[in-house]
Protein backbone atom coordinates (compact mmCIF):
# COMPACT_ATOMS: atom_id res chain seq x y z
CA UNK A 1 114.16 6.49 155.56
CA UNK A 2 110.49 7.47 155.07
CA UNK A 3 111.28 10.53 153.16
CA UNK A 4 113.39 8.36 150.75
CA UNK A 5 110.86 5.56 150.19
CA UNK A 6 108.33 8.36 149.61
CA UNK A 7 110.04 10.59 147.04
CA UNK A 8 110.93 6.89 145.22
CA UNK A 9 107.49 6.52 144.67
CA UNK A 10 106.78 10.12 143.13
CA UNK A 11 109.96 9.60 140.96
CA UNK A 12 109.07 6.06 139.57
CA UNK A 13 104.94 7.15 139.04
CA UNK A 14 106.34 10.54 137.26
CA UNK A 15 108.24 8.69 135.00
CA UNK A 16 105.26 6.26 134.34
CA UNK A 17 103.69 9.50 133.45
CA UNK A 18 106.06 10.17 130.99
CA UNK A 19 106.26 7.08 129.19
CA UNK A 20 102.50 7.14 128.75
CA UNK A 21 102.58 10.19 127.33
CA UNK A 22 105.66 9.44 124.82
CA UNK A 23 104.01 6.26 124.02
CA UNK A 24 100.65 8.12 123.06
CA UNK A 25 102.53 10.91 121.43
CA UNK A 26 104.27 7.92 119.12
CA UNK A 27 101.28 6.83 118.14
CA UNK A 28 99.48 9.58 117.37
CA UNK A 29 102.11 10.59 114.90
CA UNK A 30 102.08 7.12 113.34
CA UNK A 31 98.20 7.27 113.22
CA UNK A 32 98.26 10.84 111.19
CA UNK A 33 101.14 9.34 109.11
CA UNK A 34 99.11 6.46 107.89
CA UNK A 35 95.88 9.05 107.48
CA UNK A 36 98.48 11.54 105.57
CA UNK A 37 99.43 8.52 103.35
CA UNK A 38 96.09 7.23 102.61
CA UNK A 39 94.98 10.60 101.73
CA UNK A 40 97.65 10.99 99.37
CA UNK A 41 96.61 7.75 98.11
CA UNK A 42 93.59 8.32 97.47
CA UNK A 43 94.18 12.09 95.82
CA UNK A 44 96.52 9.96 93.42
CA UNK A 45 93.66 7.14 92.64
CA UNK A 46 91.28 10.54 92.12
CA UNK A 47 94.04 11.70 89.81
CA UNK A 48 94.60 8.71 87.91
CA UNK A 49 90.73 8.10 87.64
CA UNK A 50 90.19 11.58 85.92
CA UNK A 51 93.45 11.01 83.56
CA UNK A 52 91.81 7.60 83.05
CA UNK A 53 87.98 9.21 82.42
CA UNK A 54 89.90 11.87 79.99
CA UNK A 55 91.53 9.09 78.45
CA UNK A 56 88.27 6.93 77.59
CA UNK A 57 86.37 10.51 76.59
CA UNK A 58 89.09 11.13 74.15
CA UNK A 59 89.27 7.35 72.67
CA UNK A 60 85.61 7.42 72.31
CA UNK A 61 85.16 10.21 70.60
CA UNK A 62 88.09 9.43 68.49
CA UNK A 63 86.02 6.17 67.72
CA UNK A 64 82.48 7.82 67.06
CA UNK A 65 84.41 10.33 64.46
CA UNK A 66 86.90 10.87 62.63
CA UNK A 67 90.20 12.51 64.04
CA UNK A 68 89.53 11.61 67.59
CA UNK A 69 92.46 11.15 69.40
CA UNK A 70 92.55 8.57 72.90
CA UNK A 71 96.47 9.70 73.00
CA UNK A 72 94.93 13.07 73.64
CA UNK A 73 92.61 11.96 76.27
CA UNK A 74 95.27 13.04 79.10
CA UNK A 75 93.09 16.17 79.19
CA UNK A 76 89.54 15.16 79.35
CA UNK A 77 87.84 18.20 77.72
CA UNK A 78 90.60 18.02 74.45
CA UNK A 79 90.78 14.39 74.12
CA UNK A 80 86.18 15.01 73.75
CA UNK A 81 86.90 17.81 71.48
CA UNK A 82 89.06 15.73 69.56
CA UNK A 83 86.50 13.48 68.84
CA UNK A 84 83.71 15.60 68.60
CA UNK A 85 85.86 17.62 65.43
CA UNK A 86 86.76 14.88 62.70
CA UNK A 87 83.26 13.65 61.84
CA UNK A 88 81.83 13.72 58.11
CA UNK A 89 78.11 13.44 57.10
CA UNK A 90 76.66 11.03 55.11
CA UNK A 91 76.26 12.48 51.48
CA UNK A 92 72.73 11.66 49.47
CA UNK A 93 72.54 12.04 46.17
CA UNK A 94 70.10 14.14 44.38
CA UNK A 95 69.57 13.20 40.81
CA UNK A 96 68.24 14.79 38.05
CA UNK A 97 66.14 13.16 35.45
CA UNK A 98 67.47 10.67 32.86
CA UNK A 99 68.79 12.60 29.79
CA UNK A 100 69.21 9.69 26.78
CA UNK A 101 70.68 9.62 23.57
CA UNK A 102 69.16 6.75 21.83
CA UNK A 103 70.83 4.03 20.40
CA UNK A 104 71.16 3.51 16.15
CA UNK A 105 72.57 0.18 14.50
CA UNK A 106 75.84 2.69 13.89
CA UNK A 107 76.06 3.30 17.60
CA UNK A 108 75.37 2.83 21.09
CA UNK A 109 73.43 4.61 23.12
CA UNK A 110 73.37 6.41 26.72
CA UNK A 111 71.48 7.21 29.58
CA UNK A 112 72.94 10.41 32.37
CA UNK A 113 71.97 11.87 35.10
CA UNK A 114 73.74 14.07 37.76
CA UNK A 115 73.47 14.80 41.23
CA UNK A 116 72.47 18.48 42.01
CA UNK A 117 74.16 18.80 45.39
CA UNK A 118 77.96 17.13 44.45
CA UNK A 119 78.12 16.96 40.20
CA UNK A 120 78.54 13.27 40.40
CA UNK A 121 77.40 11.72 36.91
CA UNK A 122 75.74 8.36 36.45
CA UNK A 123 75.95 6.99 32.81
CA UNK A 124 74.03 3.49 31.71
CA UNK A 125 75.03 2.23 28.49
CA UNK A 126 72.46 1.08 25.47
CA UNK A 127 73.00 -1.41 23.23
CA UNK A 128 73.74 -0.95 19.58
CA UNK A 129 69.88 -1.73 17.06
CA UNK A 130 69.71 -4.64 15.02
CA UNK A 131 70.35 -3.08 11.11
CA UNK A 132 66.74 -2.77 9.84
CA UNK A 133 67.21 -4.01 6.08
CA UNK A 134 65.54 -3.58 2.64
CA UNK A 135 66.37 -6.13 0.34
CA UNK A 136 69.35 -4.79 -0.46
CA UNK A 137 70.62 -2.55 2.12
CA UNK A 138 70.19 -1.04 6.05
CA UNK A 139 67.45 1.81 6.19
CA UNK A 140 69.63 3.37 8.92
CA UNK A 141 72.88 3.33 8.06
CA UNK A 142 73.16 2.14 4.50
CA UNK A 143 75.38 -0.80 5.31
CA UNK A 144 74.81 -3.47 2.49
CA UNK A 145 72.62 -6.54 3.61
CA UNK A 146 75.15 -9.91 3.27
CA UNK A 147 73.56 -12.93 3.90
CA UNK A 148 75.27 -14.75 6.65
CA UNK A 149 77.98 -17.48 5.31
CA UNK A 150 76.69 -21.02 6.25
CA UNK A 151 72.85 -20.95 5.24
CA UNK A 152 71.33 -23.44 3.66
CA UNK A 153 68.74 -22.81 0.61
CA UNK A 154 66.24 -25.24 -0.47
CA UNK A 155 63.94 -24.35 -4.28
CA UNK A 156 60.62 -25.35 -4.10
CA UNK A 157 58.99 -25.89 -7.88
CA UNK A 158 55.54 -25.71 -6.52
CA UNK A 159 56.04 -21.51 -4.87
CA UNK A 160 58.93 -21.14 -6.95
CA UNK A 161 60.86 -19.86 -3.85
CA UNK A 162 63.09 -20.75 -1.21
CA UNK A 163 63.15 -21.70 2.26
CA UNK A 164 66.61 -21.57 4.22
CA UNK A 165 68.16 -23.44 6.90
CA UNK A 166 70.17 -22.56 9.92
CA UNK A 167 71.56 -25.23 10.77
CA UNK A 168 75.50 -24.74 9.72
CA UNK A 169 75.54 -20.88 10.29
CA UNK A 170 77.13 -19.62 13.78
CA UNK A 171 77.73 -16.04 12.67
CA UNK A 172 77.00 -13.68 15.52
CA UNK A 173 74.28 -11.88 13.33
CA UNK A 174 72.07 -14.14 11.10
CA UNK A 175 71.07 -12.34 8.51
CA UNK A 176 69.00 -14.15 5.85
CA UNK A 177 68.64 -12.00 2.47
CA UNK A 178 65.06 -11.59 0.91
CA UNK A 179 65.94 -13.44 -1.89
CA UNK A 180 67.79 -15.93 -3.53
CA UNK A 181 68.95 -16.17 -7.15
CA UNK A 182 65.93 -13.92 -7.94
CA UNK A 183 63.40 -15.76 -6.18
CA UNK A 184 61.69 -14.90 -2.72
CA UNK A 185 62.90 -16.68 0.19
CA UNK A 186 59.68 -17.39 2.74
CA UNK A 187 60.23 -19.70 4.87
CA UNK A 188 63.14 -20.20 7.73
CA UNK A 189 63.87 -23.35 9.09
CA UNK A 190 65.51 -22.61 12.35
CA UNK A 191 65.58 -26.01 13.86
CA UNK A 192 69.01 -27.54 14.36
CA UNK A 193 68.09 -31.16 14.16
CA UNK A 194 70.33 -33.14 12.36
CA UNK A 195 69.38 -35.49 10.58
CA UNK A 196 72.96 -37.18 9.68
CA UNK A 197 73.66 -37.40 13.18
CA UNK A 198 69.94 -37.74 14.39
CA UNK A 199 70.94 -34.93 16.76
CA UNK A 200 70.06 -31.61 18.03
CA UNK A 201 73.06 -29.36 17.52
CA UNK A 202 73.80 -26.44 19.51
CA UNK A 203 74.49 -22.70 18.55
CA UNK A 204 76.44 -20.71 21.14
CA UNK A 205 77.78 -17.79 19.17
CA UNK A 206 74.76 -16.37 17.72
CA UNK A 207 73.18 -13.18 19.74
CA UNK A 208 70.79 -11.41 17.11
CA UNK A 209 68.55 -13.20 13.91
CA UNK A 210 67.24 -10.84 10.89
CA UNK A 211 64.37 -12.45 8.97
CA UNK A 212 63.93 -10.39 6.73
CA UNK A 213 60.06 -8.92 4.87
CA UNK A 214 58.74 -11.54 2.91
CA UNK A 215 59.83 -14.71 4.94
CA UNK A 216 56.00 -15.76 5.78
CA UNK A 217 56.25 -18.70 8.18
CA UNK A 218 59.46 -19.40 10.34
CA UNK A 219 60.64 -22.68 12.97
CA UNK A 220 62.79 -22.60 15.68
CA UNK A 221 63.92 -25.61 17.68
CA UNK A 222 65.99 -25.70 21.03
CA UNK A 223 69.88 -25.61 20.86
CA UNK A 224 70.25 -21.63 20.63
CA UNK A 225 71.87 -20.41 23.84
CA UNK A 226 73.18 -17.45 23.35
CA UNK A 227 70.55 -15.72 21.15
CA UNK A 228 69.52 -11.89 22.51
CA UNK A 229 67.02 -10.71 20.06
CA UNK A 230 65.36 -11.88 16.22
CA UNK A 231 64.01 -9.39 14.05
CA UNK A 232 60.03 -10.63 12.67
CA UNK A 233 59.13 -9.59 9.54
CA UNK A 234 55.35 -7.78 9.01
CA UNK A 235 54.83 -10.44 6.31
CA UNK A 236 54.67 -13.29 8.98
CA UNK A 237 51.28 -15.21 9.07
CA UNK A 238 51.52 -16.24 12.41
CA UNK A 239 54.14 -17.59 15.53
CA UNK A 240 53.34 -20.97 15.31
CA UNK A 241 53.20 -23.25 18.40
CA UNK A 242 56.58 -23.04 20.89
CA UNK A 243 57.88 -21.37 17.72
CA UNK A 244 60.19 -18.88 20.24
CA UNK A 245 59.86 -21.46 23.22
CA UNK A 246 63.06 -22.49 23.23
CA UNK A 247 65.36 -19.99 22.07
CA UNK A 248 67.69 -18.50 24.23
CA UNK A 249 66.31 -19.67 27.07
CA UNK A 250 68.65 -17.72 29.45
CA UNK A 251 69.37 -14.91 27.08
CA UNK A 252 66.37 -14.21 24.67
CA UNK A 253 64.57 -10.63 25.60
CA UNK A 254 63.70 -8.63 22.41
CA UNK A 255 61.78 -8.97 19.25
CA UNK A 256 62.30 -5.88 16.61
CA UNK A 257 58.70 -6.34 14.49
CA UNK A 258 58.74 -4.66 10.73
CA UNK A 259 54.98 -4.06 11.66
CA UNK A 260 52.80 -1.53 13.62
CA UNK A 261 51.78 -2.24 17.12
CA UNK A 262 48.09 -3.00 16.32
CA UNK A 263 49.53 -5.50 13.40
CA UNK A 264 51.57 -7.20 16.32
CA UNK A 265 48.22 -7.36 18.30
CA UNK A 266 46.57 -8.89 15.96
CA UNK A 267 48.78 -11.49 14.96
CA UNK A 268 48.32 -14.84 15.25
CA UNK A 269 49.94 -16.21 18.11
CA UNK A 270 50.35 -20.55 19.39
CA UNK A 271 50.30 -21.46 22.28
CA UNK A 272 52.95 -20.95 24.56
CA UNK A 273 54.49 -19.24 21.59
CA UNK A 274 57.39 -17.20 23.86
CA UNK A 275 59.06 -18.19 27.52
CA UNK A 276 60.07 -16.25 30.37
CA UNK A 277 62.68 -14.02 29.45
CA UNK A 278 61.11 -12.47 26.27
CA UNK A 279 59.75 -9.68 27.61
CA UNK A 280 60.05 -6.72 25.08
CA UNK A 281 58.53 -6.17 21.38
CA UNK A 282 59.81 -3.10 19.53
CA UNK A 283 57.20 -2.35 16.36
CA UNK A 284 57.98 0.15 13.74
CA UNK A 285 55.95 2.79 14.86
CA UNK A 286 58.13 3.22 17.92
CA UNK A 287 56.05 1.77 20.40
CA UNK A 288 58.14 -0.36 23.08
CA UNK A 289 56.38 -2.65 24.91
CA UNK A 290 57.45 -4.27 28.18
CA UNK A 291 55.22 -7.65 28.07
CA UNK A 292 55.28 -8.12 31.64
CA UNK A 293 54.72 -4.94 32.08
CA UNK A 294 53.72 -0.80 31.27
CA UNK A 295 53.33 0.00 27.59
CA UNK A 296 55.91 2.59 26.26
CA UNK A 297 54.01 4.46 23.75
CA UNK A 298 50.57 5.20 24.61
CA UNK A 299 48.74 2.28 23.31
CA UNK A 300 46.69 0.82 26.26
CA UNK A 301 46.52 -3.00 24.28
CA UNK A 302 47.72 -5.89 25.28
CA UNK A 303 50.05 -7.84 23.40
CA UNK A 304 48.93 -11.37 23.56
């Protein structure tokens, strides 16, 4: 009876044994599973973050230049390469000095240049001269002088010449002849004061006035918006008082003078004679003067 209680006891603690060691074996192999999965895991996140690192190389180098590819980022290195082989550098130009062709009353001028490294050509247009006229004709180009339609003479008995008004013409070009029925015309009257309608009219067609060599004395009121450039007879006495103030005010930047540069210097000049955007006098000896600015021509005087 002993014997049996005894052998009982070994039985039941060997099997106690066993369980135990079934139980820890269980575990075990659920503990490696886990630490297999999360390993695999975590290769795959490793993965996936060096797909995603190739991805952002290629997409930013496809950003920084031309022909980059993100799409090709799946493979690091090519989607960098792809980035790093589309790019173009800046092109700057290297010009070569100004070659002109001057302008003529018959036609306009140019200004080119090219670049040395690429051929490109840069071109600047200049505007067609005034016609310089003798009393009958243009010096240049022959073209017959035709007084403007719409000018106004008046005969004085005392000079036995004329002076004309502006007043009705709106041609584009003004051109008033040198005479009139045989007699010299010498003075303009450029205002456009009205006396039947005790108005100042305006003129917004008119870009260039001739006056032409023998005119002596000349008026200009406001009203002329459009006007470019006059041509100034030699023969002038003087610019009287605001007598260019107000023409053009927005457009008005050349005077063509029949004289030489030192007869422009030494002409007689009022008081707030020209405005703003005059700023060049042309003189028959080829000077060109900027009169804001550098002489063209070699002639270190001022032009008043």
């Amino acid at each position: 009876m002993d014997n049996k209680k005894v052998n009982s006891k070994k039985t039941l603690a060997a099997l106690c044994v066993l369980a135990s060691v079934i139980a820890f074996g269980s575990m075990a192999a659920c503990t490696n599973t886990r630490t297999h999965k999360d390993r695999d895991k975590g290769n795959s996140n490793s993965h996936n973050s060096s797909v995603d690192g190739g991805d952002n190389l290629g997409g930013n180098s496809g950003d920084n230049a031309s022909g980059g590819s993100g799409n090709n980022g799946g493979n690091g290195n090519n989607g960098g390469n792809g980035g790093n082989g589309g790019g173009n550098a800046e092109h700057t130009h290297v010009w070569s000095a100004w070659s002109t062709t001057p302008a003529t009353c018959k036609n306009e001028g140019k200004k080119t240049r090219s670049c040395d490294g690429c051929g490109d050509v840069e071109e600047q247009k200049i505007e067609k001269l005034p016609h310089t006229y003798s009393t009958t004709e243009c010096t240049v180009c022959h073209t017959p002088l035709v007084a403007s339609n719409g000018l106004t003479f008046s005969f004085s008995e005392v000079n036995k010449s004329y002076s004309v008004s502006l007043l009705y013409c709106k041609a584009e070009e003004i051109v008033i002849p040198a005479t009139y029925e045989g007699l010299p015309v010498v003075y303009v009257n450029g205002s456009l004061y009205d006396k039947t309608t005790n108005s100042i009219g305006l003129n917004t067609t008119t870009k260039h006035i001739y006056i032409p060599e023998g005119v002596k004395n000349f008026e200009f009121s406001s009203g002329y918006e459009a006007v470019e450039s006059i041509s100034l007879p030699s023969t002038i006495e003087k610019i009287p008082k605001q007598g260019l103030m107000f023409v053009g005010m927005d457009t008005f930047t050349t005077i063509y003078y029949g004289g030489t540069v030192q007869e422009w210097i030494a002409l007689e000049k009022g008081t707030m004679w020209n405005h703003g955007t005059l700023d060049t006098v042309v003189t028959s000896d080829g000077v060109r003067r900027n009169l804001n600015g550098s002489l063209k021509g070699g002639i270190p005087s001022l032009f008043g």
